[in-house]
Protein backbone atom coordinates (compact mmCIF):
# COMPACT_ATOMS: atom_id res chain seq x y z
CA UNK A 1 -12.60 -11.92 13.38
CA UNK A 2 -13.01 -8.28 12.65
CA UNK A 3 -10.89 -6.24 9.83
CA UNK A 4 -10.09 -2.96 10.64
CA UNK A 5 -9.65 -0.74 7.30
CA UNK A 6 -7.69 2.74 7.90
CA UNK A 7 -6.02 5.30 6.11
CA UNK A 8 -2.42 3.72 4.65
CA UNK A 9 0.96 5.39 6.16
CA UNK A 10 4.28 5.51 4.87
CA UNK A 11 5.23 3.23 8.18
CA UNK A 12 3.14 0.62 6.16
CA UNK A 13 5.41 0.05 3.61
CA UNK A 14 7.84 -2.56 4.30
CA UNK A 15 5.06 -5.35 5.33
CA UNK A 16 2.90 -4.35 2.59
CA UNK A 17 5.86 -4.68 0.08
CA UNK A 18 5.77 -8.19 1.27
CA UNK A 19 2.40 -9.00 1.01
CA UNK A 20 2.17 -7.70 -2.70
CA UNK A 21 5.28 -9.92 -3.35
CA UNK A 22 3.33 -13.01 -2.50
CA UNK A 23 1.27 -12.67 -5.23
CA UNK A 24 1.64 -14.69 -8.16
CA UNK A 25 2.28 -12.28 -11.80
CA UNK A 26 2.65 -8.90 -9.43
CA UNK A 27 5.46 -7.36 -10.66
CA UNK A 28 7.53 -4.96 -8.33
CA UNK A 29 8.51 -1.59 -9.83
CA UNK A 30 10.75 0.79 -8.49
CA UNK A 31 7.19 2.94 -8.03
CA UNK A 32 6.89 0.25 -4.91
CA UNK A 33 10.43 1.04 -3.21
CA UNK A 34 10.19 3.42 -0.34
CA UNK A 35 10.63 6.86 -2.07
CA UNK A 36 7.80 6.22 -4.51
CA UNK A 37 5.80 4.72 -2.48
CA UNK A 38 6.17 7.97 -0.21
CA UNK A 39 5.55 10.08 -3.03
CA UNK A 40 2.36 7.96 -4.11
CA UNK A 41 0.78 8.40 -0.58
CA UNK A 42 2.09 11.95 -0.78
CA UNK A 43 -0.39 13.03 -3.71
CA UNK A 44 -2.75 10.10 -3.24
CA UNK A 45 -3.11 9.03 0.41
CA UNK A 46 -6.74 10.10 1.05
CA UNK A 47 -7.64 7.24 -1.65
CA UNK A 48 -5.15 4.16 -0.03
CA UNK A 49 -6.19 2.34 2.69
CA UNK A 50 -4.28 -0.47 4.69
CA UNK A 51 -6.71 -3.43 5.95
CA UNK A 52 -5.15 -5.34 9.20
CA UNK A 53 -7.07 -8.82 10.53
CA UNK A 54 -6.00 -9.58 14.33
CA UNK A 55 -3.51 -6.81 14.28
CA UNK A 56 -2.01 -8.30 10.95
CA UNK A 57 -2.09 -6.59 7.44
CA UNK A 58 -3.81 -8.55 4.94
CA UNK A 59 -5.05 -6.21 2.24
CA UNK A 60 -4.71 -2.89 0.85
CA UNK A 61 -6.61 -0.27 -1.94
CA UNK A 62 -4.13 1.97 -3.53
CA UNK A 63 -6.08 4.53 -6.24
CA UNK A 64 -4.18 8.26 -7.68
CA UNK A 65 -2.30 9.40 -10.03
CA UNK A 66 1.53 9.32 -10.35
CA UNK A 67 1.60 12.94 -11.50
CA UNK A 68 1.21 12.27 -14.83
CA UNK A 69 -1.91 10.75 -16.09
């Protein structure tokens, strides 16, 4: 099996939403609904990547800055 790393896209969203929800303690912010997450990747999306196993995402590396700090 082979994972395929590439650059994350707003069309990720929705099944990466779900991954991060399986983990236990991650808490989902309002940063993670669709608008922030498409501002994130707006300012930031040369540092996230999506990783995708058999066609299926199972991992991603968000780093940036919300603007702020």
């Amino acid at each position: 099996m082979t994972v395929r790393v590439r650059p994350m896209s707003v069309h990720d969203h929705q099944v990466l939403a779900d991954l991060w929800s399986l983990f236990p303690g991650n808490t989902m912010t309002g940063a993670d609904e669709p608008e922030g997450f498409r501002a994130f990747l707006g300012r930031n999306g040369r540092f996230c990547y999506t990783a995708e196993e058999d066609g299926q995402v199972v991992g991603s590396v968000m780093a940036g800055t919300d603007g702020r700090r």
